[in-house]
N, C-alpha and C. Protein backbone atom coordinates (compact mmCIF):
# COMPACT_ATOMS: atom_id res chain seq x y z
N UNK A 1 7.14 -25.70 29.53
CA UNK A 1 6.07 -24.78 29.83
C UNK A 1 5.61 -24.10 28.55
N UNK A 2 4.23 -24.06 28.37
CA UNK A 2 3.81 -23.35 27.04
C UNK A 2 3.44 -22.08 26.86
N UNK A 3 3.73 -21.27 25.95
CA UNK A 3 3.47 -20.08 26.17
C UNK A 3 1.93 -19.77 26.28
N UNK A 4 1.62 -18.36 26.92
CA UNK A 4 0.05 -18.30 26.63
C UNK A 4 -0.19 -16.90 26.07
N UNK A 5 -0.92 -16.56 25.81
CA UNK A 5 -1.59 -15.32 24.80
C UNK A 5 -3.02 -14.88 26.14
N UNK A 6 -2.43 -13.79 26.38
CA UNK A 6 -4.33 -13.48 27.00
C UNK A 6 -5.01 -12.79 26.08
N UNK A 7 -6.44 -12.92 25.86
CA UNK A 7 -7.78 -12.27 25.25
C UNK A 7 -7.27 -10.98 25.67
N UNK A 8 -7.13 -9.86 24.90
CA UNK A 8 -7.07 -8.41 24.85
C UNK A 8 -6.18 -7.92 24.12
N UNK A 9 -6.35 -6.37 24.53
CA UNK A 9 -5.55 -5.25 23.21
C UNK A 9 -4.75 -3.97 24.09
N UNK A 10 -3.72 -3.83 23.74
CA UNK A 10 -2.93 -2.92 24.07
C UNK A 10 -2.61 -3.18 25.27
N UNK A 11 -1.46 -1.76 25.51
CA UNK A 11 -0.52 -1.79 26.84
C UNK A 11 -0.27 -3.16 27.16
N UNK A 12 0.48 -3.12 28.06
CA UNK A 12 1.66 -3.93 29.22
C UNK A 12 0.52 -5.02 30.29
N UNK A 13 -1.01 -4.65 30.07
CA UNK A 13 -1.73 -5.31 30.89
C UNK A 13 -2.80 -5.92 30.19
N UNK A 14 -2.69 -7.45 29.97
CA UNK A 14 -3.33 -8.05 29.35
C UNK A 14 -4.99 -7.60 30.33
N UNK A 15 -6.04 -7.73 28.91
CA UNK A 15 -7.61 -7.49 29.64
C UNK A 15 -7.90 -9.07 30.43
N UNK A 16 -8.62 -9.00 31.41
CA UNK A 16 -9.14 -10.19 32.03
C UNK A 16 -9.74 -10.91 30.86
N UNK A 17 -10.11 -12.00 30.66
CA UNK A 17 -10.20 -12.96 29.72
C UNK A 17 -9.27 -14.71 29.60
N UNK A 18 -9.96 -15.42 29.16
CA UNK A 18 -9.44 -16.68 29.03
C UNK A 18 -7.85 -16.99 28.52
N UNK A 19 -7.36 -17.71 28.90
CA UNK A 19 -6.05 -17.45 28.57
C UNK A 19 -5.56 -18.69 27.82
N UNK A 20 -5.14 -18.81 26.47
CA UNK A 20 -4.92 -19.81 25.40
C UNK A 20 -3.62 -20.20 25.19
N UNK A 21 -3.57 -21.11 25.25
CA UNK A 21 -1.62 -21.83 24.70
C UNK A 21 -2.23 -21.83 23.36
N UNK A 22 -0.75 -21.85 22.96
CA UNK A 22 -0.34 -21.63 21.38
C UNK A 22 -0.70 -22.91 21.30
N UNK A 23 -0.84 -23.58 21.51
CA UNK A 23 -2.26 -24.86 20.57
C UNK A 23 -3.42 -24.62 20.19
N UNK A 24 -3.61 -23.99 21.34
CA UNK A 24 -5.43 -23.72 21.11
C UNK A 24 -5.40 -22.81 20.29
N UNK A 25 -4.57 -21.94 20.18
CA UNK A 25 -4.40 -20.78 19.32
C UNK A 25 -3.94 -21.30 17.66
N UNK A 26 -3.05 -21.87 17.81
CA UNK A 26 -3.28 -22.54 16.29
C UNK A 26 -4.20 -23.41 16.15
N UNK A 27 -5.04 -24.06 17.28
CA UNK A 27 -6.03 -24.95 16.13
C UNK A 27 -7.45 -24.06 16.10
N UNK A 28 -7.39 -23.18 16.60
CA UNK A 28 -8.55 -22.12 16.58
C UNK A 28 -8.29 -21.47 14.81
N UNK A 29 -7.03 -21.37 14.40
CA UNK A 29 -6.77 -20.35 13.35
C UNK A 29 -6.82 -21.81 12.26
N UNK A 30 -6.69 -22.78 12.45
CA UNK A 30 -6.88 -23.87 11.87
C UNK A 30 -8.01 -24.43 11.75
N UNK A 31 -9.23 -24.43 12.32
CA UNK A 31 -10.60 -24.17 12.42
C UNK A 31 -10.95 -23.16 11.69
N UNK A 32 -10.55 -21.70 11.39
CA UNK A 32 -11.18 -20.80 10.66
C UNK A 32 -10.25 -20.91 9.12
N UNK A 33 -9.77 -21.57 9.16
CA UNK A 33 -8.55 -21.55 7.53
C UNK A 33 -8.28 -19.90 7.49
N UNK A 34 -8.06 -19.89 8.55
CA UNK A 34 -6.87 -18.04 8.10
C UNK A 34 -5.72 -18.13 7.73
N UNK A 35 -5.10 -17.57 6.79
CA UNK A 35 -4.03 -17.76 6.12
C UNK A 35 -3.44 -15.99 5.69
N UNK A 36 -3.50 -15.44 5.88
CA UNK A 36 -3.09 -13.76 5.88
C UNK A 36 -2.11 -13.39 4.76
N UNK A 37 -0.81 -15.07 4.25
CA UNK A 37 -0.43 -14.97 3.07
C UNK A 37 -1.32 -14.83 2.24
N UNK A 38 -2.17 -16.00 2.21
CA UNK A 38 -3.31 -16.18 0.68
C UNK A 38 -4.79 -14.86 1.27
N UNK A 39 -4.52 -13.98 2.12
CA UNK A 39 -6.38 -13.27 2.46
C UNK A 39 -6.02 -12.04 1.07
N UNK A 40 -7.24 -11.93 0.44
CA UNK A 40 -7.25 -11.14 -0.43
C UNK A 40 -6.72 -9.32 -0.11
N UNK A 41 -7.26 -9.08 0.95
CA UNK A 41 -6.94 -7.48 1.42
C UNK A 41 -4.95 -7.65 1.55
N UNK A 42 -4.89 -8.54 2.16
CA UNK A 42 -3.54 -8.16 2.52
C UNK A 42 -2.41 -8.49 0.90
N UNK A 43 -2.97 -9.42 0.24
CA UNK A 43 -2.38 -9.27 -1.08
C UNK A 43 -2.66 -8.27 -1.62
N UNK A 44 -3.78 -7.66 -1.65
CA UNK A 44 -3.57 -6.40 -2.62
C UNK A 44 -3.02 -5.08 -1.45
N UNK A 45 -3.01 -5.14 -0.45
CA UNK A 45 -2.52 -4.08 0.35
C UNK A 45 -0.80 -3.97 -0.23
N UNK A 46 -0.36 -5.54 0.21
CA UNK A 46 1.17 -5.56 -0.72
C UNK A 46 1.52 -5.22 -2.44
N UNK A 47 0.38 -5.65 -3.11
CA UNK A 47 0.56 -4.81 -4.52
C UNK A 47 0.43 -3.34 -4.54
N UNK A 48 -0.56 -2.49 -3.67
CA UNK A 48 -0.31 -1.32 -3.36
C UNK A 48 0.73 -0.77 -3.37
N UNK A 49 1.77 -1.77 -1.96
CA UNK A 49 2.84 -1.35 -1.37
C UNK A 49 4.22 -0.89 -3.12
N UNK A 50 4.01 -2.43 -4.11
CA UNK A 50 4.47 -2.14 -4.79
C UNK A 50 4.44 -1.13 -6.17
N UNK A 51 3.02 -1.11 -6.21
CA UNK A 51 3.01 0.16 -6.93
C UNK A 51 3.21 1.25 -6.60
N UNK A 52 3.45 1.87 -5.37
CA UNK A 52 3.60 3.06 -5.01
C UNK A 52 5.15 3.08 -4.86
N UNK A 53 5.87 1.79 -4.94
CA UNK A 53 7.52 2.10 -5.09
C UNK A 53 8.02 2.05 -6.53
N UNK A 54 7.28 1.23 -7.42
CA UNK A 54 7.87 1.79 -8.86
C UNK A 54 7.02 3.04 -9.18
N UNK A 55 5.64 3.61 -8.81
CA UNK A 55 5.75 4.79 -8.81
C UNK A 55 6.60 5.80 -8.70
N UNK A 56 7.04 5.63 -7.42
CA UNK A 56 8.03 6.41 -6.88
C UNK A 56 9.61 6.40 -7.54
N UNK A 57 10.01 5.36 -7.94
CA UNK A 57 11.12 5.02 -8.94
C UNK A 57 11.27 5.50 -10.13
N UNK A 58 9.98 5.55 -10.84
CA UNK A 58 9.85 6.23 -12.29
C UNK A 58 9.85 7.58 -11.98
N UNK A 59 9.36 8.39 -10.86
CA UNK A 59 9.32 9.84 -10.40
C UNK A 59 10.03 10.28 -9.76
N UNK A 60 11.35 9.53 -9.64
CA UNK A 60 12.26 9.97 -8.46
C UNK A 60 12.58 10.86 -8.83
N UNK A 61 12.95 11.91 -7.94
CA UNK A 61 13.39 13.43 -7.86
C UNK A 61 12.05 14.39 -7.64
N UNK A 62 11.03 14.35 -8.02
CA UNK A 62 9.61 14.80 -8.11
C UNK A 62 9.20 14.32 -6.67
N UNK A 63 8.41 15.78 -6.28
CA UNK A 63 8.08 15.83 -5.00
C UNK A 63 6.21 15.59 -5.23
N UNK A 64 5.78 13.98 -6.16
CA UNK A 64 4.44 14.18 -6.24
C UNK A 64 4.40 12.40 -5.82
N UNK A 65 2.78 11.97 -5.01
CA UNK A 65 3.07 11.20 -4.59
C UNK A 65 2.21 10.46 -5.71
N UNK A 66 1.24 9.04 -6.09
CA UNK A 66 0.70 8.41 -6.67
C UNK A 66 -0.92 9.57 -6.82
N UNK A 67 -1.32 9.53 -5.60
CA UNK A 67 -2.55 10.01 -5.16
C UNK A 67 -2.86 11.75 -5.76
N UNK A 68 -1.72 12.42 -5.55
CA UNK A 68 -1.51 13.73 -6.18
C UNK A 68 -1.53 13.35 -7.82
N UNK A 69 -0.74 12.68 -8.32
CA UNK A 69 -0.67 12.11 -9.48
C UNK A 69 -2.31 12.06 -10.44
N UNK A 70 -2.84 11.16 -9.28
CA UNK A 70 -3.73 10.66 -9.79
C UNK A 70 -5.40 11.95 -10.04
N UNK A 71 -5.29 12.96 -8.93
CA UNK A 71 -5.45 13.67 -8.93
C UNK A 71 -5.58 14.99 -10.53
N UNK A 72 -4.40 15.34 -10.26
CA UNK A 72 -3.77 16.04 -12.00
C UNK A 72 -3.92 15.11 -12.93
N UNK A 73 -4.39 14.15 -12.82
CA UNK A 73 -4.58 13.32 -14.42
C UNK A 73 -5.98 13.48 -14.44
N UNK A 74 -7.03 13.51 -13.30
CA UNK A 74 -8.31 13.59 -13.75
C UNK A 74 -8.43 14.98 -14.22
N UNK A 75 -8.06 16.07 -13.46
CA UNK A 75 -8.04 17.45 -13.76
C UNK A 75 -7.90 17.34 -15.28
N UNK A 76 -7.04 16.91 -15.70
CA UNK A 76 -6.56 16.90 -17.44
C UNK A 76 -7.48 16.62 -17.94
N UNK A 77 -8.12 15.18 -17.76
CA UNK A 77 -9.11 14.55 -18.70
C UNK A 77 -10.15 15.47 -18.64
N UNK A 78 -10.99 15.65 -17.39
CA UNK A 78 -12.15 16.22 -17.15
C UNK A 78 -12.13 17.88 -17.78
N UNK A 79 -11.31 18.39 -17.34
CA UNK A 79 -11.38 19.62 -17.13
C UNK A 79 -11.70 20.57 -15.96
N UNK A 80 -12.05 21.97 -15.51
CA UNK A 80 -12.32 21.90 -14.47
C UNK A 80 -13.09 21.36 -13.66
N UNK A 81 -13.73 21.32 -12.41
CA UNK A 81 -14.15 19.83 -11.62
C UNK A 81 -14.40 20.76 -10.42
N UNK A 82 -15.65 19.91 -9.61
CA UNK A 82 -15.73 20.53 -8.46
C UNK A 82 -14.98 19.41 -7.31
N UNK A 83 -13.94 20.15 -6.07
CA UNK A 83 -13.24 19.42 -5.38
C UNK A 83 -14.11 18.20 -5.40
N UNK A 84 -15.52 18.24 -4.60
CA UNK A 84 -16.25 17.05 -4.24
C UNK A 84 -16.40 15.46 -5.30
N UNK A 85 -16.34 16.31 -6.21
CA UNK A 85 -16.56 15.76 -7.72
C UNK A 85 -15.08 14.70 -7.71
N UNK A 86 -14.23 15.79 -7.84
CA UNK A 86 -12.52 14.95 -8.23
C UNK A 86 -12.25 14.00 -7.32
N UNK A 87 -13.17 14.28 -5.98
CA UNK A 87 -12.67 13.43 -4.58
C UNK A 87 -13.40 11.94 -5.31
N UNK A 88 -14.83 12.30 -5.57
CA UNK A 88 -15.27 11.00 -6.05
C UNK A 88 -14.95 10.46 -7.41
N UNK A 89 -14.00 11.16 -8.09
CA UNK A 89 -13.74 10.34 -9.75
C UNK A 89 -12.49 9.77 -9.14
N UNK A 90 -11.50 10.25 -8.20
CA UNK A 90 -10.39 9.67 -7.51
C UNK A 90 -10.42 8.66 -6.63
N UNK A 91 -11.48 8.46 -6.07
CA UNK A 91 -12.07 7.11 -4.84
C UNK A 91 -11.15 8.17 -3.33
N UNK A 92 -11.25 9.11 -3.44
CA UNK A 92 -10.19 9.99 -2.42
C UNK A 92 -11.79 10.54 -1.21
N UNK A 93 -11.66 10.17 0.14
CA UNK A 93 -12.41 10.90 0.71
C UNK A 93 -12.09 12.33 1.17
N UNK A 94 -13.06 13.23 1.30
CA UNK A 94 -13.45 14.92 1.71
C UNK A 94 -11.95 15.58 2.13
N UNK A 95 -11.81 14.71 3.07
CA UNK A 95 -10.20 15.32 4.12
C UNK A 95 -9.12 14.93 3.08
N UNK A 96 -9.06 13.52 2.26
CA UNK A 96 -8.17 13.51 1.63
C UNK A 96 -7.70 14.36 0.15
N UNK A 97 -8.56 14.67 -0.58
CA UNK A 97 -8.61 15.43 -1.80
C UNK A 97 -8.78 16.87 -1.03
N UNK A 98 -8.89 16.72 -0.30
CA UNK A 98 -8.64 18.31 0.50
C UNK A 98 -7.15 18.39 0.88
N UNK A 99 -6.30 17.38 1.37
CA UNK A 99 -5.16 17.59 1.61
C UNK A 99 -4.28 17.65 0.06
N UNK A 100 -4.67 17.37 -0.72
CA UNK A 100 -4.18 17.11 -1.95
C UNK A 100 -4.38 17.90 -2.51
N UNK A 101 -5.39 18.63 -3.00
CA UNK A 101 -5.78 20.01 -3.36
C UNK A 101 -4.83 21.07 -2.83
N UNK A 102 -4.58 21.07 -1.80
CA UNK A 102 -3.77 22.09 -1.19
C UNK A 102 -2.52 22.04 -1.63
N UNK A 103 -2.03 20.47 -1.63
CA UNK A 103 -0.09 20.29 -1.75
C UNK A 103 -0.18 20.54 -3.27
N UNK A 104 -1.34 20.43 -4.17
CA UNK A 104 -0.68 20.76 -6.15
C UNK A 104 -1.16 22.33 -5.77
N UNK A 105 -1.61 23.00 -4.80
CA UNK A 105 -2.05 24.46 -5.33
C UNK A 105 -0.56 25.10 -4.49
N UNK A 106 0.20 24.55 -3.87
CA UNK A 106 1.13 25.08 -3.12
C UNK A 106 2.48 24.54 -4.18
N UNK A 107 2.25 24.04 -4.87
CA UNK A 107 3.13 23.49 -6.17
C UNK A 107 3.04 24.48 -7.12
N UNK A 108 1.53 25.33 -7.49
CA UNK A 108 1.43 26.31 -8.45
C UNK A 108 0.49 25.35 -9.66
N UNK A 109 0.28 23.86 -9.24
CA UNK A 109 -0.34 23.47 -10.39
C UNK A 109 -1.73 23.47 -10.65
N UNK A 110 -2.59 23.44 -9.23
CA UNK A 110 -3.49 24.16 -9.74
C UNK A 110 -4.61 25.15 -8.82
N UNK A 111 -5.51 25.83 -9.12
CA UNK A 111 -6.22 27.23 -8.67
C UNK A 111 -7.10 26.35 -8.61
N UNK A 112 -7.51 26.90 -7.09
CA UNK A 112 -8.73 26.79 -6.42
C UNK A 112 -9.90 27.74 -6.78
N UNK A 113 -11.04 27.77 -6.92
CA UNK A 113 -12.18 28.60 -7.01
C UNK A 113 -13.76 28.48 -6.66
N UNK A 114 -14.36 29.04 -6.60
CA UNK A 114 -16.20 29.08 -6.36
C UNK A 114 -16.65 28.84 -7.86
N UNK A 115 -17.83 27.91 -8.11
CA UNK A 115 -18.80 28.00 -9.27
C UNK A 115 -19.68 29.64 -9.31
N UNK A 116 -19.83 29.68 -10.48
CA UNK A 116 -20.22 30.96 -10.92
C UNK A 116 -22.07 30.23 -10.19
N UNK A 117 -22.29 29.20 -10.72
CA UNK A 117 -23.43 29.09 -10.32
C UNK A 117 -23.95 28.31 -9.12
N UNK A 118 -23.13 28.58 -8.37
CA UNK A 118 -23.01 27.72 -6.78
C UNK A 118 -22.09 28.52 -5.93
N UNK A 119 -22.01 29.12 -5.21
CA UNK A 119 -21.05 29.60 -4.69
C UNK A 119 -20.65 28.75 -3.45
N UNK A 120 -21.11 27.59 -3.12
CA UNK A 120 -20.52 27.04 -2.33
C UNK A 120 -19.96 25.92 -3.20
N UNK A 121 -19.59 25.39 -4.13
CA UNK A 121 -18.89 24.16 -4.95
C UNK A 121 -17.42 24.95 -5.18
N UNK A 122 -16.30 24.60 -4.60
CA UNK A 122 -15.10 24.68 -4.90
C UNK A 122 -15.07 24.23 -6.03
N UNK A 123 -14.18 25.17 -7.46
CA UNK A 123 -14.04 24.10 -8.57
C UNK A 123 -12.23 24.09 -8.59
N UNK A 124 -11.82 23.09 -9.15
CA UNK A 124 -10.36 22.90 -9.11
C UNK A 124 -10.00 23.01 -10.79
N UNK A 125 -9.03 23.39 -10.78
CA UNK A 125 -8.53 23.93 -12.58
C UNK A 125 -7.16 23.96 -12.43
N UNK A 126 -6.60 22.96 -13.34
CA UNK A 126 -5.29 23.09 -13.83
C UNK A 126 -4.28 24.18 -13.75
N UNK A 127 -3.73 24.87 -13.53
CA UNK A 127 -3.00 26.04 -13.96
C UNK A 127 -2.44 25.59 -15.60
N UNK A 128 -1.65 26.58 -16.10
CA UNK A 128 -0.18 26.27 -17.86
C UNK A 128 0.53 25.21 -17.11
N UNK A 129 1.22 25.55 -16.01
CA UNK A 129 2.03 24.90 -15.61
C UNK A 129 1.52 23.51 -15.25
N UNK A 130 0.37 23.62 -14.54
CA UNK A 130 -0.57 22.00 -14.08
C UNK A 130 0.04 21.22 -15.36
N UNK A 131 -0.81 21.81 -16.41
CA UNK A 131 -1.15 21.08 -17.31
C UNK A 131 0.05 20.66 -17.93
N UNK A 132 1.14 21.46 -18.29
CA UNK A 132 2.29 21.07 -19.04
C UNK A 132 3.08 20.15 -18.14
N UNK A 133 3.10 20.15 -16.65
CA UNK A 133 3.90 19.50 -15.73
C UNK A 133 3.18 17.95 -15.78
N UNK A 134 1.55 17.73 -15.72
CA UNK A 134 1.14 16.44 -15.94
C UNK A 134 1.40 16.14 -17.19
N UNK A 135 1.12 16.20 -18.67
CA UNK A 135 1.41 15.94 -19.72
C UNK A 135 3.13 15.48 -19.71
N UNK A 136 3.89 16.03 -19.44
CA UNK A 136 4.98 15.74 -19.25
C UNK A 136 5.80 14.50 -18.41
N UNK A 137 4.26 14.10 -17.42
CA UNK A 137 4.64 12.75 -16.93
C UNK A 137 3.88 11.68 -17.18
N UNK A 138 3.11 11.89 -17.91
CA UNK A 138 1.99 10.61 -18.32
C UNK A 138 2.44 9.45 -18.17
N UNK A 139 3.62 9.57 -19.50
CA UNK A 139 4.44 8.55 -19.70
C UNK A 139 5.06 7.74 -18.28
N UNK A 140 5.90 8.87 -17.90
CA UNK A 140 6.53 8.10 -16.66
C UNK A 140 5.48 7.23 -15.53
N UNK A 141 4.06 7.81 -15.53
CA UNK A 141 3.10 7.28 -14.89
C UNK A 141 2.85 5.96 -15.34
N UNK A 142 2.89 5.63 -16.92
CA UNK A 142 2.17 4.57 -17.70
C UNK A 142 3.39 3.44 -17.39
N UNK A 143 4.99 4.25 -17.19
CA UNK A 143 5.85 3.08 -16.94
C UNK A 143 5.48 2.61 -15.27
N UNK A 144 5.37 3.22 -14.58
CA UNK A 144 5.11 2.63 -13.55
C UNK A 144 4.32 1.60 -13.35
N UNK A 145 3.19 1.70 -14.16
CA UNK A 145 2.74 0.24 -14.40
C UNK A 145 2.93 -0.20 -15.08
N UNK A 146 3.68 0.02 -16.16
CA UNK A 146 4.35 -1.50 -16.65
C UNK A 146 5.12 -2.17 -16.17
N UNK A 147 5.92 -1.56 -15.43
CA UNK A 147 6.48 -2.10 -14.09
C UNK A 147 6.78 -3.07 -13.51
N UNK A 148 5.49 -2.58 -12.43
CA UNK A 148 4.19 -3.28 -12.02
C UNK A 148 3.96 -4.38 -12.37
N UNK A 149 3.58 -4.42 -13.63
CA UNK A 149 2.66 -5.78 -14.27
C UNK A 149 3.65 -6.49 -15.36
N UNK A 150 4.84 -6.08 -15.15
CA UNK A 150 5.85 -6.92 -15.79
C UNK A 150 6.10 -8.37 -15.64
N UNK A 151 5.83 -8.79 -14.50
CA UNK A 151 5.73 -10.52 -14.45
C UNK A 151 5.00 -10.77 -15.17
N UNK A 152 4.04 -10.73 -15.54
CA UNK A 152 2.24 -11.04 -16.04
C UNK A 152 2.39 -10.71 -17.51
N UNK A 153 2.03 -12.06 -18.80
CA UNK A 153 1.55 -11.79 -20.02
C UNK A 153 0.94 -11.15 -20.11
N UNK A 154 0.63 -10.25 -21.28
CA UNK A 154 -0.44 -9.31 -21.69
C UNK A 154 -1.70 -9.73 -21.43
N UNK A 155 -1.75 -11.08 -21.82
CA UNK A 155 -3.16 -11.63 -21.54
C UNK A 155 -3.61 -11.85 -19.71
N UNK A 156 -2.43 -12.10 -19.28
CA UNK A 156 -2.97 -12.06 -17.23
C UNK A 156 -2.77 -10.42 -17.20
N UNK A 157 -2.11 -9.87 -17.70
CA UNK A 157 -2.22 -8.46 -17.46
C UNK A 157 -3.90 -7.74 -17.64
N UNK A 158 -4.28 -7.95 -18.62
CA UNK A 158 -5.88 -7.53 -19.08
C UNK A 158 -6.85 -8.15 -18.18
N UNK A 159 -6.54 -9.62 -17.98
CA UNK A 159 -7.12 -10.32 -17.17
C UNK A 159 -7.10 -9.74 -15.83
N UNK A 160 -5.83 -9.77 -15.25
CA UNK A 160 -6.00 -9.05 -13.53
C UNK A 160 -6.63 -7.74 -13.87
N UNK A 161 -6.79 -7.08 -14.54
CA UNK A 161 -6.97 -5.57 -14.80
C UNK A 161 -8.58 -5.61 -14.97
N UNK A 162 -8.81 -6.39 -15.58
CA UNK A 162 -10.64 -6.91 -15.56
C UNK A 162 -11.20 -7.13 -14.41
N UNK A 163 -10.55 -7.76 -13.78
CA UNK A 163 -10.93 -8.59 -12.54
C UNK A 163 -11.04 -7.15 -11.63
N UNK A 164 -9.78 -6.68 -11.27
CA UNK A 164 -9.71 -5.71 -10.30
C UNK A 164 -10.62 -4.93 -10.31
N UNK A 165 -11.03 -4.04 -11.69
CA UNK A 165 -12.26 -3.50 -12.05
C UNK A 165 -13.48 -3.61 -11.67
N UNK A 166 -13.83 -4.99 -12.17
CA UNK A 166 -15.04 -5.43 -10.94
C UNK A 166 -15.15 -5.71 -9.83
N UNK A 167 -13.63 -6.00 -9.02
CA UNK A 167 -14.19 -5.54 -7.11
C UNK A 167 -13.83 -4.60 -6.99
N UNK A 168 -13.09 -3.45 -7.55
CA UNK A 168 -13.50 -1.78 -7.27
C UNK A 168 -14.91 -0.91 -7.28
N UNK A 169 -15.71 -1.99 -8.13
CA UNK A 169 -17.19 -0.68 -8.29
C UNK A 169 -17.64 -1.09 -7.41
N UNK A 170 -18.41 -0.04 -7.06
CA UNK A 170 -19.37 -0.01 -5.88
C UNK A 170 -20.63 -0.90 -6.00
């Protein structure tokens, strides 16, 4: 007897719909060449996965995650910044650089404020401490990707790093 799959989503009660044996079901996925090892999102979803654990390896003991990280490094470069601003130099949406904003200002690293010439633009600013606490991990940040990209010659290293670049811009 072959198993069958019904058409639908969730709970204990399959939706009314046609009902497929695992033949039809693999030659349907064999008809579309899906392959979920080789699909591009889910490979880089898994390089994600691994950069955020040698992240986390080079920072162990530190209660900061990649995204916070990434955060306090633009603060550095830029200088002060309006939240909206850092959300978009970070690729971080509204709710997220809002949650992040909050966990480095509850850290002490950095002060929230109003533009002198906007009073509705939140600007975000480093605190001494911001600044000396990011400077102090650069490094450990820069090992994390070396890491990272330790399988890979310098030359596939630059290369994937090129590449990635151009399907990140908008």
């Amino acid at each position: 007897m072959e198993e069958t799959s019904q058409d639908g989503v969730g709970g204990d009660e399959p939706a009314a719909g046609k009902s497929y044996s695992r033949s039809e079901i693999a030659e349907r996925i064999a008809e579309t060449g899906y392959d979920l090892d080789h699909h591009p999102a889910h490979i880089i979803r898994k390089v994600h996965q691994r950069a955020t654990t040698c992240f986390q390896q080079v920072m162990a003991g530190e209660d900061l995650t990649p995204t916070q990280f990434a955060a306090l490094a633009t603060i550095l470069r830029h200088g002060e910044v309006s939240q909206n601003h850092l959300g978009r130099l970070t690729a971080m949406d509204p709710s997220t650089i809002s949650l992040v904003v909050r966990k480095l200002r509850k850290l002490g690293l950095v002060t929230r404020g109003t533009s002198s010439t906007d009073q509705r633009m939140v600007i975000i600013t480093l605190t001494n401490k911001g600044v000396d606490y990011t400077l102090d991990r650069l490094a450990k940040s820069n090992e994390a990707g070396n890491r990272l990209l330790a399988p890979l010659s310098a030359a596939e290293q630059a290369l994937l790093l090129e590449l990635l670049q151009r399907i990140s811009e908008d």
